[in-house]
N, C-alpha and C. Protein backbone atom coordinates (compact mmCIF):
# COMPACT_ATOMS: atom_id res chain seq x y z
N UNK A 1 -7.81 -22.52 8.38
CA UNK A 1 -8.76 -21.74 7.61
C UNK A 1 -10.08 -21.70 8.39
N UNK A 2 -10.30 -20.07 8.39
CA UNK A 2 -11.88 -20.59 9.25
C UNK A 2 -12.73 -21.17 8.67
N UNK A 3 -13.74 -21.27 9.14
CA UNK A 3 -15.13 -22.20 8.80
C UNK A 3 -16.00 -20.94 9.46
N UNK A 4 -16.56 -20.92 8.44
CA UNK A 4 -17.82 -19.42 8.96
C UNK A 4 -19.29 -20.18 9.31
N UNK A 5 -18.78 -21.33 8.92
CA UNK A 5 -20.77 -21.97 8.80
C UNK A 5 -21.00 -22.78 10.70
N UNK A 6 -19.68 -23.16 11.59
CA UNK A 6 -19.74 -23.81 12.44
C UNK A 6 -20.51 -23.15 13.92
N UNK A 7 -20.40 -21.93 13.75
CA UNK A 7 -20.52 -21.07 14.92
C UNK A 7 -22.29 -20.49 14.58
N UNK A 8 -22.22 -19.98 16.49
CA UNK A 8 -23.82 -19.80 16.59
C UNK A 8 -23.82 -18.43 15.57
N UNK A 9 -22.79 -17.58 15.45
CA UNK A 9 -22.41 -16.32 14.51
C UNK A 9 -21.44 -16.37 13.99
N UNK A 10 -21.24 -16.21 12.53
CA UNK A 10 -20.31 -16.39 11.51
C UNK A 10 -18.81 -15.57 11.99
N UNK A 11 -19.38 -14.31 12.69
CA UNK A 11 -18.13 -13.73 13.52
C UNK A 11 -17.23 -14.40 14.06
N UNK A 12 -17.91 -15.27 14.98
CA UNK A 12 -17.30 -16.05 16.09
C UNK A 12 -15.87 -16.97 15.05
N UNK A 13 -15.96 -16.85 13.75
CA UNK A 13 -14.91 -17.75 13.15
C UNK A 13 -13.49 -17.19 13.29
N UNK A 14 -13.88 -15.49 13.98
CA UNK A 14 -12.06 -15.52 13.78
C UNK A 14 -11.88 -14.56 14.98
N UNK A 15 -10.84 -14.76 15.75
CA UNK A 15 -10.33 -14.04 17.30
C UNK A 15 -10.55 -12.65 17.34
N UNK A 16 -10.94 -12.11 18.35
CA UNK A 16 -11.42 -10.53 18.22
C UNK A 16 -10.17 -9.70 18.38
N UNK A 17 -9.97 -8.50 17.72
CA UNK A 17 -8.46 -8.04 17.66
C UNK A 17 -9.07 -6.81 19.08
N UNK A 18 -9.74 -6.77 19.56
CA UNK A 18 -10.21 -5.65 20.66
C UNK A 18 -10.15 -6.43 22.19
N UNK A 19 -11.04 -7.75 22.24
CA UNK A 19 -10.85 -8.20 23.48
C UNK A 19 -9.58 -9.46 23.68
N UNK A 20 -9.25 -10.17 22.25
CA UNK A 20 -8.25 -11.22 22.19
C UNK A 20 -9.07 -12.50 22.57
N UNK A 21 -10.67 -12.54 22.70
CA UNK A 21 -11.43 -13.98 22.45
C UNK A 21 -10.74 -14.38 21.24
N UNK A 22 -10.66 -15.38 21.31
CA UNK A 22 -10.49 -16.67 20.33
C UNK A 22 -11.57 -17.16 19.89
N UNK A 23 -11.56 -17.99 18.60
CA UNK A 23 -12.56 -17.91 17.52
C UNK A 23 -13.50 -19.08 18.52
N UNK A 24 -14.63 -18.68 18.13
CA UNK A 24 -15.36 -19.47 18.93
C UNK A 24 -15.87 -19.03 20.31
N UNK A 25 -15.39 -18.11 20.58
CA UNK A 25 -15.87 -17.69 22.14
C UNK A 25 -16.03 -16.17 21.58
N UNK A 26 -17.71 -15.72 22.13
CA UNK A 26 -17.86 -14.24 22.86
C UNK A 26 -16.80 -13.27 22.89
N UNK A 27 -17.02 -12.24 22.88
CA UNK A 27 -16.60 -11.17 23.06
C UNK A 27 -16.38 -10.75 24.69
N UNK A 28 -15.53 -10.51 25.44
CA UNK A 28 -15.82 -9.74 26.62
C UNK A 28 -15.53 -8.36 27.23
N UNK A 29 -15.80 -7.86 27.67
CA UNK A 29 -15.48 -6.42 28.20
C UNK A 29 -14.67 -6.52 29.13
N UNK A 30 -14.00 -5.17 29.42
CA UNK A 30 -12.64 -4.71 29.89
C UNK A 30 -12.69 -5.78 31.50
N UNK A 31 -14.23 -5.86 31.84
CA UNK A 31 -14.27 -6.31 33.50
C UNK A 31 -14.44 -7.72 33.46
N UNK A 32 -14.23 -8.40 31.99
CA UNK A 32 -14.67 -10.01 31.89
C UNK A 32 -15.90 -10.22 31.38
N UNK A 33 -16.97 -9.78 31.93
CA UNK A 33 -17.89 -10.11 31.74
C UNK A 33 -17.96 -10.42 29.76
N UNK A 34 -19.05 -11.27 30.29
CA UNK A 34 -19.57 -11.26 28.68
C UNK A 34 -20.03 -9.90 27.80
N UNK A 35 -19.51 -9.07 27.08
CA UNK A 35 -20.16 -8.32 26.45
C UNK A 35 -21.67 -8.62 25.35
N UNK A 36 -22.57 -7.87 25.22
CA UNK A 36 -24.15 -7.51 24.59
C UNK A 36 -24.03 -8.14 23.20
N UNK A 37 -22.37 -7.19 22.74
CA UNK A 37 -22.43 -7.08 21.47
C UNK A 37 -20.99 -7.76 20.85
N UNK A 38 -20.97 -8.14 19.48
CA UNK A 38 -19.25 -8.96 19.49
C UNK A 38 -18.91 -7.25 18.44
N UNK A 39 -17.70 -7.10 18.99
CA UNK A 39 -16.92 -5.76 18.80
C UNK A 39 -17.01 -5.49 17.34
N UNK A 40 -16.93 -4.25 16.77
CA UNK A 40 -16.85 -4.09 15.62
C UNK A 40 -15.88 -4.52 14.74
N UNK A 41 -14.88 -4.74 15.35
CA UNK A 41 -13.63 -4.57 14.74
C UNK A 41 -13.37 -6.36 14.43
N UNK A 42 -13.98 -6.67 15.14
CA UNK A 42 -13.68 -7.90 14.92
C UNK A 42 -14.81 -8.59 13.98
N UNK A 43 -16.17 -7.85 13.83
CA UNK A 43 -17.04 -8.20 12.63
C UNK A 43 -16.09 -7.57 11.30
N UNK A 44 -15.09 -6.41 11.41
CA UNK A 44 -14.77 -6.32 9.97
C UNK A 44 -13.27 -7.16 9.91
N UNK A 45 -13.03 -7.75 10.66
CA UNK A 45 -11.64 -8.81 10.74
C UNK A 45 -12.40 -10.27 9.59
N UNK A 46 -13.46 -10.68 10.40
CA UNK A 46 -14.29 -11.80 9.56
C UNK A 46 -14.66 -11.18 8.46
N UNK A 47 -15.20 -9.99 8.28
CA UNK A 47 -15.57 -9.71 6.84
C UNK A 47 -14.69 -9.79 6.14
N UNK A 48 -13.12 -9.59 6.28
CA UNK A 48 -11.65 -9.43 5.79
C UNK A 48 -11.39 -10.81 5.33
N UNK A 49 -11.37 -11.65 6.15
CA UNK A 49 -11.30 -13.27 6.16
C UNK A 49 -12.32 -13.62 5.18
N UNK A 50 -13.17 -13.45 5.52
CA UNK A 50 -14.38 -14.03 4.48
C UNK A 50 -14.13 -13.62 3.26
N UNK A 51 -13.74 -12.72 2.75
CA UNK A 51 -13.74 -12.59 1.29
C UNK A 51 -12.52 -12.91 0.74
N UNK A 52 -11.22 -12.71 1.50
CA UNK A 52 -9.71 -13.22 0.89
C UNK A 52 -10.86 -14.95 0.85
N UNK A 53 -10.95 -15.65 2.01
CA UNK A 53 -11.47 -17.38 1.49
C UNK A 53 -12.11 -17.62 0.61
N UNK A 54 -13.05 -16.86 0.29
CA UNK A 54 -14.40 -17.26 -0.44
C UNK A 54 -14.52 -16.52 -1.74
N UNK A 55 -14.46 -14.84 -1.54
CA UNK A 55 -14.03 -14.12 -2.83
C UNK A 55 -14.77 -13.19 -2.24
N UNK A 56 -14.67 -11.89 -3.49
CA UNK A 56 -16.23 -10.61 -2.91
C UNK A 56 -17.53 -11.12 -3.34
N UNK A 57 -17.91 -12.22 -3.85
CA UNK A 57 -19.05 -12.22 -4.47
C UNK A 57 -19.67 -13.12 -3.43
N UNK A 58 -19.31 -13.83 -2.61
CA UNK A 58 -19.96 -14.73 -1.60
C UNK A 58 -20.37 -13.93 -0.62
N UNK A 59 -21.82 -14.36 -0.01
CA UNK A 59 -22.74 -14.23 1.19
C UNK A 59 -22.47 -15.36 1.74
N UNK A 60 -23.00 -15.38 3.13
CA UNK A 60 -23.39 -16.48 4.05
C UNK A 60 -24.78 -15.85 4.28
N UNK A 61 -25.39 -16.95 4.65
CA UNK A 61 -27.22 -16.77 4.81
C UNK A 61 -27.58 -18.08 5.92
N UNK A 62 -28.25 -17.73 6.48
CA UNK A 62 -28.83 -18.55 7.30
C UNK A 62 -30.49 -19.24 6.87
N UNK A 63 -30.12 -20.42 7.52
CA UNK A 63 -31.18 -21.24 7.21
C UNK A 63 -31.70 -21.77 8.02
N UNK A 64 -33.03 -21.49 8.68
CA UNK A 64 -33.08 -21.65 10.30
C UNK A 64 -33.27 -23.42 10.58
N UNK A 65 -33.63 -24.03 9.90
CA UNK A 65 -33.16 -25.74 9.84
C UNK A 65 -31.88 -26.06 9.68
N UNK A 66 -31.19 -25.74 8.91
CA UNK A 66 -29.72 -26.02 8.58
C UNK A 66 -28.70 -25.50 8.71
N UNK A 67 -29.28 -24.12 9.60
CA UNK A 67 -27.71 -23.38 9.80
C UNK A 67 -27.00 -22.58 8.67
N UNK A 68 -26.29 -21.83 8.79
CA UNK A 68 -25.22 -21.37 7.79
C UNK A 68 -24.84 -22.04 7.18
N UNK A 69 -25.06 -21.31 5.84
CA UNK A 69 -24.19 -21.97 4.51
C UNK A 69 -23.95 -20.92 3.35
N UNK A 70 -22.57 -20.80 2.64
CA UNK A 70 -22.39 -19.82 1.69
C UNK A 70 -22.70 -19.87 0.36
N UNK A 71 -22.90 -18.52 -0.11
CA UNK A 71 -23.26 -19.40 -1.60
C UNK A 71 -22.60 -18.06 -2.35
N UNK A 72 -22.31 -18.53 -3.28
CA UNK A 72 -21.82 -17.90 -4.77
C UNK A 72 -20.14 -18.04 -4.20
N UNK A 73 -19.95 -18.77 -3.57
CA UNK A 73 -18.15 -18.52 -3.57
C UNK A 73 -17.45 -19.57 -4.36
N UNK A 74 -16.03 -18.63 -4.67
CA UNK A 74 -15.14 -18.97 -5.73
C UNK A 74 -14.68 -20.24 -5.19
N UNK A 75 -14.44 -21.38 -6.17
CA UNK A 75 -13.95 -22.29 -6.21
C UNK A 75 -12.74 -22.11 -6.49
N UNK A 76 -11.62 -22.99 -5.42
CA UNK A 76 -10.34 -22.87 -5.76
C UNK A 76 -9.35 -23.77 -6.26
N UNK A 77 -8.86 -23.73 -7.40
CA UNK A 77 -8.69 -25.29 -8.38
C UNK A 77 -7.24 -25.52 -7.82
């Protein structure tokens, strides 16, 4: 299960379906290099993830002392 709160960007929690980074690593472009930006497709892969885990009603928010943390998500009994 990802963890959205561990990474420098909540993205980074799940593998990009465009370049095939793995969770936790950058995005890169066709020549390797590091890409600018992490791909779209793979910000709406985590948005996908994030709400089947957490529900639609949860945000993540940043807290520039403490890092990411979510709030309003469903508890699962």
């Amino acid at each position: 299960m990802p963890d959205f709160t561990v990474h420098l960007h909540p993205i980074l929690a799940v593998a990009c379906p465009v370049c095939g980074q793995q969770a936790g690593t950058w995005c890169r472009r066709p020549s390797g290099h590091k890409a600018t930006e992490l791909h779209a497709s793979r910000g709406a892969e985590a948005d996908r993830v994030f709400i089947e885990q957490h529900g639609p009603d949860a945000a993540i928010r940043r807290d520039p002392m403490n890092g990411w943390w979510i709030e309003g998500q469903r508890h699962v009994l």
